[in-house]
N, C-alpha and C. Protein backbone atom coordinates (compact mmCIF):
# COMPACT_ATOMS: atom_id res chain seq x y z
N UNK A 1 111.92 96.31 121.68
CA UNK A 1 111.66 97.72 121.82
C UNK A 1 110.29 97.88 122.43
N UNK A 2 110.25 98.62 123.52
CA UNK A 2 108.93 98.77 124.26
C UNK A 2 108.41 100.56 123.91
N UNK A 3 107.36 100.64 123.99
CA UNK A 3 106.72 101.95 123.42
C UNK A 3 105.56 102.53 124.38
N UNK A 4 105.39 103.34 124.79
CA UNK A 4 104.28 103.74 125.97
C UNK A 4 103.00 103.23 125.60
N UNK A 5 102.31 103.16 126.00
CA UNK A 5 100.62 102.87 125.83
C UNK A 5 100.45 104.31 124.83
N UNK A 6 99.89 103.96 123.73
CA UNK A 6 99.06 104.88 122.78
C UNK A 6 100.05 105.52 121.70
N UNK A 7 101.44 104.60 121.62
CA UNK A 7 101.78 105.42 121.04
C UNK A 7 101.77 105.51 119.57
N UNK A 8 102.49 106.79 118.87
CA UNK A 8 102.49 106.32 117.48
C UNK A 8 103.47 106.71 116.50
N UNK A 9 104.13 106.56 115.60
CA UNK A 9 105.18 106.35 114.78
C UNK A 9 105.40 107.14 113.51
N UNK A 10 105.74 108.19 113.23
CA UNK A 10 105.76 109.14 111.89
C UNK A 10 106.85 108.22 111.49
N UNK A 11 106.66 108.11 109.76
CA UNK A 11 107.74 107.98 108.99
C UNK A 11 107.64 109.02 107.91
N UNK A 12 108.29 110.02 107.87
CA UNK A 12 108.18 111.05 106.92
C UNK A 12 108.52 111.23 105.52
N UNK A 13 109.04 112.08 105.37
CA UNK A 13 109.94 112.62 104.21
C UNK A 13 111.22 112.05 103.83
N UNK A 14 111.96 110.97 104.06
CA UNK A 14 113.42 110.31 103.67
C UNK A 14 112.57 109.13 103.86
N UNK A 15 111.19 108.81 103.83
CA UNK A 15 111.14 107.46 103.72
C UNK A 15 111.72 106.39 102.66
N UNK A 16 111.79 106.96 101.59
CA UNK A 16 112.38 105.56 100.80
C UNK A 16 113.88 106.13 100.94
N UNK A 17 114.81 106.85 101.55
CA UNK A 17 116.06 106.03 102.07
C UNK A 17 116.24 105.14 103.28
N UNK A 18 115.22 105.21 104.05
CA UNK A 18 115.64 104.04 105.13
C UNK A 18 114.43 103.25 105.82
N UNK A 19 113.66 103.14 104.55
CA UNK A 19 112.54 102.00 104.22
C UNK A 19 112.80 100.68 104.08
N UNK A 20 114.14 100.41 103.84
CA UNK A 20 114.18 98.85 103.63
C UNK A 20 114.83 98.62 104.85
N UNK A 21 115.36 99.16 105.73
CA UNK A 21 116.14 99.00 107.12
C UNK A 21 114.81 99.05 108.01
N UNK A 22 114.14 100.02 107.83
CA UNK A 22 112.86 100.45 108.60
C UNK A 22 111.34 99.30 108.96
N UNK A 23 111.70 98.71 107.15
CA UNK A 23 111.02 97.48 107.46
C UNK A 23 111.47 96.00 108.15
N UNK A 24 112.71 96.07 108.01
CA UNK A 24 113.44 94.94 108.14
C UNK A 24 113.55 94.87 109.90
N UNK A 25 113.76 96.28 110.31
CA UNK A 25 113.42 96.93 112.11
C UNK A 25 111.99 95.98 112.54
N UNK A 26 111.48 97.10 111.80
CA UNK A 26 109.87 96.90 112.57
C UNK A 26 109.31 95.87 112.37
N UNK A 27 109.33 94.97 111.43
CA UNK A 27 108.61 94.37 110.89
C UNK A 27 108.61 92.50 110.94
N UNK A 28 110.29 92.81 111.06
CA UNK A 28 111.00 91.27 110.98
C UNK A 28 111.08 90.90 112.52
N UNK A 29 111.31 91.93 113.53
CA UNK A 29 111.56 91.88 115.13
C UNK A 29 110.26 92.34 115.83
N UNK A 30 109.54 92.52 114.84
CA UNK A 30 107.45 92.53 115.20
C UNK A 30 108.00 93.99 116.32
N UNK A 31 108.80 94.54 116.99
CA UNK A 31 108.82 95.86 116.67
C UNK A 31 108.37 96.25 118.43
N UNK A 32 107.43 95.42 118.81
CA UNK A 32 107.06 95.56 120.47
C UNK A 32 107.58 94.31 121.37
N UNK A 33 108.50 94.71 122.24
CA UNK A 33 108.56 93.54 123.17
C UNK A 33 107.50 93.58 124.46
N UNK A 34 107.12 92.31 124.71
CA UNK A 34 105.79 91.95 125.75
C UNK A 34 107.16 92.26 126.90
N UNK A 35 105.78 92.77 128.31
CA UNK A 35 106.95 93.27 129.30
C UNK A 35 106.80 91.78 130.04
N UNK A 36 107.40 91.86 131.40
CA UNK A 36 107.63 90.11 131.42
C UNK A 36 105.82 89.72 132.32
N UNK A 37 105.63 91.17 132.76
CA UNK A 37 103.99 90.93 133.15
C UNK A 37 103.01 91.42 132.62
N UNK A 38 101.75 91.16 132.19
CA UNK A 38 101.11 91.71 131.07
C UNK A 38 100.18 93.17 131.88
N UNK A 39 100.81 93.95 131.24
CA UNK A 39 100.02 95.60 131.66
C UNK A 39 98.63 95.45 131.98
N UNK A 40 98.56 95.94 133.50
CA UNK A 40 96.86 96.70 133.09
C UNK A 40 96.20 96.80 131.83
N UNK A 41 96.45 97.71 131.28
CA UNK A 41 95.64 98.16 130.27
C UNK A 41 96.81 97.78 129.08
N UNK A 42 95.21 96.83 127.80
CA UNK A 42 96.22 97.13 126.75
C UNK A 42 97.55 97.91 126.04
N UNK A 43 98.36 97.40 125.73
CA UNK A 43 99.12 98.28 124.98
C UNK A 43 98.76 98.60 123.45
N UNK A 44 99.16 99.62 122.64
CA UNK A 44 98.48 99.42 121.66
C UNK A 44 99.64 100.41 120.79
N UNK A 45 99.90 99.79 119.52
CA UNK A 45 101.06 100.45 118.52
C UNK A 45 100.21 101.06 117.21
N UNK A 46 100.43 101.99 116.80
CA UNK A 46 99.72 102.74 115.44
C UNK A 46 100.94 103.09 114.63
N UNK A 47 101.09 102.54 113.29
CA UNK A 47 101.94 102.27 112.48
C UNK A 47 101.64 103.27 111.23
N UNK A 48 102.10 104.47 111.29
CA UNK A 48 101.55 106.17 110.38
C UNK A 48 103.01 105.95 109.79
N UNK A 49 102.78 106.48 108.10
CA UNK A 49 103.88 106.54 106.80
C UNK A 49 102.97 107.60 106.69
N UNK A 50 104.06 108.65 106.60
CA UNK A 50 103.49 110.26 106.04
C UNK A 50 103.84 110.14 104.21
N UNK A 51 103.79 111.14 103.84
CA UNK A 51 104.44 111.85 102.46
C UNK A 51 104.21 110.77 100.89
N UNK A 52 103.60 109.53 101.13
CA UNK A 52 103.59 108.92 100.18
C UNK A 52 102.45 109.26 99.34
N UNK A 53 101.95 107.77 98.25
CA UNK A 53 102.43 107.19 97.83
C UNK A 53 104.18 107.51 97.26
N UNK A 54 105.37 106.93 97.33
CA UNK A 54 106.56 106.66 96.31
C UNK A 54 105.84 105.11 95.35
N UNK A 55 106.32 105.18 94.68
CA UNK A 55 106.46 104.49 93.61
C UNK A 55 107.05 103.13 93.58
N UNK A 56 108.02 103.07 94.52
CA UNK A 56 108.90 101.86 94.60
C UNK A 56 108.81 101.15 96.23
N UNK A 57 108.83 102.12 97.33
CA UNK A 57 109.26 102.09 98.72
C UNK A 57 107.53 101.98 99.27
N UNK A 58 106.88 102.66 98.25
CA UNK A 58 105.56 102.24 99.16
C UNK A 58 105.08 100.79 98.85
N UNK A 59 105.47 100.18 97.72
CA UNK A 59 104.98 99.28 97.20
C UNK A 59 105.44 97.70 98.24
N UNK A 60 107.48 98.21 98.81
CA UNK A 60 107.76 97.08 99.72
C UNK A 60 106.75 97.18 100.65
N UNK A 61 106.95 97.91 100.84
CA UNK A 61 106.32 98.00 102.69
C UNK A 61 104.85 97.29 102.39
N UNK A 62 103.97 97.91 101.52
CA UNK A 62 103.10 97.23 101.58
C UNK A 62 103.03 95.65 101.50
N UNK A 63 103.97 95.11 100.74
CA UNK A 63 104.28 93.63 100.20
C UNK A 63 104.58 92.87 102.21
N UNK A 64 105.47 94.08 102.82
CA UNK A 64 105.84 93.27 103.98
C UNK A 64 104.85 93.43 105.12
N UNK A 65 103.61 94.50 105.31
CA UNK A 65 102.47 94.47 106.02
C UNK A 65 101.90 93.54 105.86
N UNK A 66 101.21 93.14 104.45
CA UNK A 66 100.51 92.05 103.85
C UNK A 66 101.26 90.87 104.52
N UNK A 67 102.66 90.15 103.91
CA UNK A 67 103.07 89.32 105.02
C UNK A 67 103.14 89.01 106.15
N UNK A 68 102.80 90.10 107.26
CA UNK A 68 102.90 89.72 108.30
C UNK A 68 101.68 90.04 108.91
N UNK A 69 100.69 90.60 108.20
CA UNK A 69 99.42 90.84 108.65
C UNK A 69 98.69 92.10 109.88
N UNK A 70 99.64 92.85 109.39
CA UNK A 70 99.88 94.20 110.09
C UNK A 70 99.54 95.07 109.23
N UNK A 71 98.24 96.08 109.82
CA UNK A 71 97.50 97.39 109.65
C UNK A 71 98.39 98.40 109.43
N UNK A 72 98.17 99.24 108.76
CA UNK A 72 98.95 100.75 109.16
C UNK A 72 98.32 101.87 108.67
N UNK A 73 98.69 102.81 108.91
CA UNK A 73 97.83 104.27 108.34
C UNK A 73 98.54 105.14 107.46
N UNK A 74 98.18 105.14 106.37
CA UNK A 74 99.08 106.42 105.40
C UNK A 74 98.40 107.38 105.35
N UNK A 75 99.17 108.59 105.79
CA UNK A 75 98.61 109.78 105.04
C UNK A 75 99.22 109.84 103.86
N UNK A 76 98.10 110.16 103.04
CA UNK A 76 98.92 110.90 101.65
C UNK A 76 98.85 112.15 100.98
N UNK A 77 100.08 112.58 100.55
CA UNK A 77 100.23 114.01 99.72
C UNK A 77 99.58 113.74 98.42
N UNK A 78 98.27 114.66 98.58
CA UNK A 78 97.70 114.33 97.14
C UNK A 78 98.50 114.57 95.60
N UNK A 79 99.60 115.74 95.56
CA UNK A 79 100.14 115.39 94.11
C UNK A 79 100.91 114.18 94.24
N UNK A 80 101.38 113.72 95.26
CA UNK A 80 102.03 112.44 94.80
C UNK A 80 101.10 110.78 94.22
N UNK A 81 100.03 111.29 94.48
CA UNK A 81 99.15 110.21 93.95
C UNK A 81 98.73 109.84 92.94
N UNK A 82 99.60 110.92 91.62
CA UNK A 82 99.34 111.02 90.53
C UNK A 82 100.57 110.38 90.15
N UNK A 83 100.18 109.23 88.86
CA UNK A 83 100.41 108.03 88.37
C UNK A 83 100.84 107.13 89.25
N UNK A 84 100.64 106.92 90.59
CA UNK A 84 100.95 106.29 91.56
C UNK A 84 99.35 105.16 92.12
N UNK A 85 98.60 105.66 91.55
CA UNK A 85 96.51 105.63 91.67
C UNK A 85 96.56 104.49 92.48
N UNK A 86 97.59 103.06 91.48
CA UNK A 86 97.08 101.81 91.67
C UNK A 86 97.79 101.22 93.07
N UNK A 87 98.90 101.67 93.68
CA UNK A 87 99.41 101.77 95.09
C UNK A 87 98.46 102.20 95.78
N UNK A 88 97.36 103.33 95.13
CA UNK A 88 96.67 103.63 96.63
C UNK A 88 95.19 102.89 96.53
N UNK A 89 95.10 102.21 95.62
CA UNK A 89 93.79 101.23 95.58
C UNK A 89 94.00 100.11 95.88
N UNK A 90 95.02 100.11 96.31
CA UNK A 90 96.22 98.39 96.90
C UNK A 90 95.76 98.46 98.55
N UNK A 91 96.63 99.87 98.45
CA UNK A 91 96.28 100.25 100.08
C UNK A 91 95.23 99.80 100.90
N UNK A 92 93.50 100.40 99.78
CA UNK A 92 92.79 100.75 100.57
C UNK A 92 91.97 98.87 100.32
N UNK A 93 92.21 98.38 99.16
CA UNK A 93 91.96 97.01 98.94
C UNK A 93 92.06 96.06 100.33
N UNK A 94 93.13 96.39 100.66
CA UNK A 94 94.29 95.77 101.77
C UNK A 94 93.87 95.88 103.18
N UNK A 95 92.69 96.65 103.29
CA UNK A 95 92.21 97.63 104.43
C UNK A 95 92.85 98.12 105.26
N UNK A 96 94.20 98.91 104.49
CA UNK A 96 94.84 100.40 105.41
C UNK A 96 94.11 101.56 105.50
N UNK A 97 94.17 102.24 106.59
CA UNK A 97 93.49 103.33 107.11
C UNK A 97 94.40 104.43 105.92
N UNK A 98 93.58 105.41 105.21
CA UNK A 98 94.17 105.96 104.36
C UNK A 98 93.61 107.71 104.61
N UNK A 99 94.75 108.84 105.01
CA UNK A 99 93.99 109.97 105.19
C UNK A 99 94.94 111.03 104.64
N UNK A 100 94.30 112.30 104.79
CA UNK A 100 95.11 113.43 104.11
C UNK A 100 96.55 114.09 104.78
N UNK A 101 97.31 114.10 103.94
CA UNK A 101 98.52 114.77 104.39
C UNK A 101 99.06 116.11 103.72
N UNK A 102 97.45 116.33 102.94
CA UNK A 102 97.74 117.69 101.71
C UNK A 102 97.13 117.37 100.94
N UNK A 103 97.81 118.09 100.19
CA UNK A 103 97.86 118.00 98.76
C UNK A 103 98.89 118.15 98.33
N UNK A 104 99.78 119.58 98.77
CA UNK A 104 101.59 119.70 98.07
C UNK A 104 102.25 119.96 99.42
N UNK A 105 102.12 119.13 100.90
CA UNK A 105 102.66 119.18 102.06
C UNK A 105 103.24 120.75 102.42
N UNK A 106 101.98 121.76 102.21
CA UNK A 106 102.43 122.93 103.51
C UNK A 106 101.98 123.40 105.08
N UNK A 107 102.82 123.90 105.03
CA UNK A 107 102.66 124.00 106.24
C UNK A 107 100.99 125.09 107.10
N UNK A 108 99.83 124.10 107.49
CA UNK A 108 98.65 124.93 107.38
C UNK A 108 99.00 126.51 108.27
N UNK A 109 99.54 126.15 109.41
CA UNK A 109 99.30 127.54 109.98
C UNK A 109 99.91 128.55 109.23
N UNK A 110 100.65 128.56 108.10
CA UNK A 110 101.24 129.55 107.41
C UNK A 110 100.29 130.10 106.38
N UNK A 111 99.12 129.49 106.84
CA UNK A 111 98.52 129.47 105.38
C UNK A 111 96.63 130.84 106.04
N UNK A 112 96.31 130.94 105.08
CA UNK A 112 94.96 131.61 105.51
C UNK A 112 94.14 130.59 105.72
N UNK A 113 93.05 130.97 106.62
CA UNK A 113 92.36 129.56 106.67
C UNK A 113 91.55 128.87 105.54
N UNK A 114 90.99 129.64 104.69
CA UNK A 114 90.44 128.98 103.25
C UNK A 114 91.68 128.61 102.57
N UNK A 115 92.83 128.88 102.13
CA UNK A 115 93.54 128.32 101.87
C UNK A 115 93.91 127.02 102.46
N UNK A 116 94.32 126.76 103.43
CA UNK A 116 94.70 125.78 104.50
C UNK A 116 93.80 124.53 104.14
N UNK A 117 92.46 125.04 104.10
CA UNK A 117 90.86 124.36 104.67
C UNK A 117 91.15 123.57 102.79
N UNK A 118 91.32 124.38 102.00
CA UNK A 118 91.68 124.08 99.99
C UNK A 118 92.82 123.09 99.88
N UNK A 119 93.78 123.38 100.61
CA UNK A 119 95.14 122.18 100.55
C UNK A 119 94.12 120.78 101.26
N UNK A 120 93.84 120.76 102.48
CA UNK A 120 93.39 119.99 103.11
C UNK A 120 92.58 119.00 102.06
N UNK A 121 91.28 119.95 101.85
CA UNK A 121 90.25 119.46 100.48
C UNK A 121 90.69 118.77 98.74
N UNK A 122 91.65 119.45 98.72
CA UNK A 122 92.28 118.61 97.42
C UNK A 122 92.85 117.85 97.70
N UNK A 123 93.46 117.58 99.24
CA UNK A 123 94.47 116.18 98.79
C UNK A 123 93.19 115.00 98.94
N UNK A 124 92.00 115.51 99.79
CA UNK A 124 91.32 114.37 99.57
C UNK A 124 90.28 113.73 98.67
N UNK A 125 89.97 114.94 98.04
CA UNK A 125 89.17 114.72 96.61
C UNK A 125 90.25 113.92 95.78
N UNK A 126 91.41 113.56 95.70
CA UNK A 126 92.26 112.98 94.95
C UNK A 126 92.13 111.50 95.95
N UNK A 127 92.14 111.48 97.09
CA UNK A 127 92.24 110.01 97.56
C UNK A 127 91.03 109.43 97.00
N UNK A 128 89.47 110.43 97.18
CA UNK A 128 88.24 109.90 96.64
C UNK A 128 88.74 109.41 95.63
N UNK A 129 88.77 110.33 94.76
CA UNK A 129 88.72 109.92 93.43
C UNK A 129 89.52 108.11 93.12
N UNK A 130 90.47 108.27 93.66
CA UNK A 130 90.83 106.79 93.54
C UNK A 130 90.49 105.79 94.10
N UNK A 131 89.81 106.00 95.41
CA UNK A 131 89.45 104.70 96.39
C UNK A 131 87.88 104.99 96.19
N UNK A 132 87.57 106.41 96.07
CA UNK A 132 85.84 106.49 96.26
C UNK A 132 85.28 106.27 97.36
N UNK A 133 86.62 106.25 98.84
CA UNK A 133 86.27 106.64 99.92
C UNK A 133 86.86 108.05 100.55
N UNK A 134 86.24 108.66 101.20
CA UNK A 134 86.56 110.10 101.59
C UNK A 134 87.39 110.11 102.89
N UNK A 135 88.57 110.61 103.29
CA UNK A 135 89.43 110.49 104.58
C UNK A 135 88.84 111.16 105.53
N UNK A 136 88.71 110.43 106.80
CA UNK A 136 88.06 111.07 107.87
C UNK A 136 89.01 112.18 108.36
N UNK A 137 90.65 111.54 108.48
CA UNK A 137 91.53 111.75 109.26
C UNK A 137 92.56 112.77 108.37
N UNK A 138 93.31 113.54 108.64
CA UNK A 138 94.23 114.68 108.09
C UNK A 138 95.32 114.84 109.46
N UNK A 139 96.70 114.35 108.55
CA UNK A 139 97.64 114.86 109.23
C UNK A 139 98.33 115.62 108.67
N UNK A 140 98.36 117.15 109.30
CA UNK A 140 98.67 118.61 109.00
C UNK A 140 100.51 117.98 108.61
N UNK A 141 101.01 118.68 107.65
CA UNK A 141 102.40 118.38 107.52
C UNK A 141 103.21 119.66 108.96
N UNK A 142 104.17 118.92 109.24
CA UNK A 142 105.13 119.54 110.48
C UNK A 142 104.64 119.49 111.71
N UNK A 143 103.44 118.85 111.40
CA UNK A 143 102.43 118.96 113.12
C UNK A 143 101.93 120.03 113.46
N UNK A 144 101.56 121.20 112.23
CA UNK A 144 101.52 122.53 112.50
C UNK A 144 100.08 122.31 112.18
N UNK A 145 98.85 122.71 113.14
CA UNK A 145 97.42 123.12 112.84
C UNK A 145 96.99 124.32 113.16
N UNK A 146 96.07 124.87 112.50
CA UNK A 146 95.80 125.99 113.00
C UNK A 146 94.04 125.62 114.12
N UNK A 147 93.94 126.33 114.86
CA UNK A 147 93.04 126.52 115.92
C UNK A 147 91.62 126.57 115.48
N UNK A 148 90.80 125.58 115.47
CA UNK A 148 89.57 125.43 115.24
C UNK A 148 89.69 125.11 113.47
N UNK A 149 90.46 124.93 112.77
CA UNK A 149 90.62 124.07 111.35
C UNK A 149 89.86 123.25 111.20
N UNK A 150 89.50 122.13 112.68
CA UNK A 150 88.84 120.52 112.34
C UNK A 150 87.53 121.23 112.34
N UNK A 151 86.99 122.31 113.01
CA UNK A 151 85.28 122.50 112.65
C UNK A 151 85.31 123.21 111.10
N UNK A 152 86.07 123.50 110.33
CA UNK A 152 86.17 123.71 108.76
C UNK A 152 85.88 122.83 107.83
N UNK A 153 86.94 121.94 108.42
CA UNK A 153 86.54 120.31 107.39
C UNK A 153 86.44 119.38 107.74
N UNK A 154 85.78 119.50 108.92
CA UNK A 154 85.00 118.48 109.20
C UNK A 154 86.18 117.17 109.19
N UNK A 155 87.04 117.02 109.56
CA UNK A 155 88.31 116.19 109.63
C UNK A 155 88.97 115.87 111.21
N UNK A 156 89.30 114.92 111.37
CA UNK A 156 90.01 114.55 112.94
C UNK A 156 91.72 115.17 112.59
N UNK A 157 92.26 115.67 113.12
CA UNK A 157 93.68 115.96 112.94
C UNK A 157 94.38 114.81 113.97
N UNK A 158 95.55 113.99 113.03
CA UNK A 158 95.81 113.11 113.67
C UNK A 158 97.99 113.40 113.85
N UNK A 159 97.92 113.70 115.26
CA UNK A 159 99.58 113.85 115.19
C UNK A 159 100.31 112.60 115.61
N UNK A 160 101.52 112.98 116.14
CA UNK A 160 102.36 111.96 116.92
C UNK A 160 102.79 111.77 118.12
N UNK A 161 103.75 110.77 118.97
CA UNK A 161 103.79 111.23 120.07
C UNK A 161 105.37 110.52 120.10
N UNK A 162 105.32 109.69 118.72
CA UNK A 162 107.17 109.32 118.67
C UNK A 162 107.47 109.56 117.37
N UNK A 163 108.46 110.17 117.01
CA UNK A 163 108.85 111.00 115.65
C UNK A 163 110.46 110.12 115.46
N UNK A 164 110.28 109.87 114.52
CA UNK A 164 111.69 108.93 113.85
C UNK A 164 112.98 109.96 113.53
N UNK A 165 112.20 111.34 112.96
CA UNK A 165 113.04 112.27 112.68
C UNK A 165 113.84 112.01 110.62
N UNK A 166 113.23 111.07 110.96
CA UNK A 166 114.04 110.43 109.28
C UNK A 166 114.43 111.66 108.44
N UNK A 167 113.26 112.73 108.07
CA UNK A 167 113.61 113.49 107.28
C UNK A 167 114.67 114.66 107.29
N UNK A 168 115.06 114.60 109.26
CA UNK A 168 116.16 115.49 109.56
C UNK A 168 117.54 114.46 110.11
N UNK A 169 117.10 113.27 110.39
CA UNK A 169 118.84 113.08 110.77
C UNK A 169 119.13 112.49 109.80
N UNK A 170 118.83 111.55 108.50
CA UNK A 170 119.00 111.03 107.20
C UNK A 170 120.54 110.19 107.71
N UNK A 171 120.14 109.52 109.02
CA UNK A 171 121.20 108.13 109.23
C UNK A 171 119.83 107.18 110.06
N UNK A 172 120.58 106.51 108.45
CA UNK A 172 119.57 104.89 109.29
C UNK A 172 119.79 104.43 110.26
N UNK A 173 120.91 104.13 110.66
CA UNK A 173 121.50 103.63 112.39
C UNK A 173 120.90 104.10 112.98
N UNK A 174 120.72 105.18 113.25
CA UNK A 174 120.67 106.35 114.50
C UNK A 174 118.85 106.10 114.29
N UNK A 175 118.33 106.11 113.39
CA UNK A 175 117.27 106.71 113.18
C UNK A 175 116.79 105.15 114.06
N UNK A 176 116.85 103.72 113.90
CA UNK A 176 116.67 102.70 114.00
C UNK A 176 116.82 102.85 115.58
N UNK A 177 118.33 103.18 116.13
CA UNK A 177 118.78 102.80 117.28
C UNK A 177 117.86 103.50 118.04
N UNK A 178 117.56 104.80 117.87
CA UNK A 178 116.87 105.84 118.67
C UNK A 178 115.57 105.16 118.77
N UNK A 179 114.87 104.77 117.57
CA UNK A 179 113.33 104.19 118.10
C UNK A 179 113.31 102.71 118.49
């Protein structure tokens, strides 16, 4: 599977139904094929899991990064980080890039901007609190930001540019074959 220069990879909301296919994809078939002449310019893959910590599905994946010695970036929904703590001190142990995806995944532009700017801020006072490092990076849930947000909190907004769709087509085949 070949991927444009820069690109990058949402795994959303149905991640732990097609997390063990997803890893077994990406992970076991290393996920990029070399073209038969080596590009100008680097190629370069960014490996983003939205909506976690889960409990069970974050824990493979991490077990199969560690094996194969592959980086990745989680955002996380800060209520899900509750009784979940020691997954995300694994994470950051592990040196995964770890940033905000909330706090209870809404959608910011629906939101007022102190509100918005408050979801943003709690999901990461909850990552502090467990790693005792602060997230540079915030990925808005739906890809929805509102306009001048990053001079609020001081945060990089980080989107996508290849979407798996997991949380809307909920078929592993398809979801696999398509990326």
């Amino acid at each position: 599977m070949v991927f444009p220069p820069g690109a990058y990879i949402c795994f959303g909301d149905a991640m732990k139904r097609i997390m063990p296919l997803l890893v077994l994809c990406l992970l076991l078939t290393g996920c990029v094929a070399l073209p038969a002449t080596a590009p100008a310019e680097p190629m370069y893959l960014a490996l983003t899991f939205d909506d976690g910590p889960h409990p069970v599905y974050t824990e493979e994946l991490l077990d199969g990064l560690k094996k194969r010695k592959v980086m990745a970036t989680f955002f996380l929904i800060g209520n899900n980080i509750e009784g979940n703590e020691e997954i995300v001190k694994r994470m950051a142990e592990e040196g995964h890039l770890i940033g905000s995806h909330t706090y209870n995944h809404v959608q910011l532009n629906k939101l007022s901007e102190s509100k918005a700017k408050e979801e943003i801020l709690k999901g990461c006072n909850k990552i502090y609190e467990t790693t005792g490092v602060c997230p540079s990076f915030v990925r808005p849930p739906f890809g929805e930001w509102k306009k001048n947000m990053d001079f609020c909190v001081t945060m990089l907004p980080v989107f996508w540019n290849v979407d798996s769709l997991d949380w809307k087509l909920q078929n592993t085949e398809k979801i696999v074959t398509d990326l």
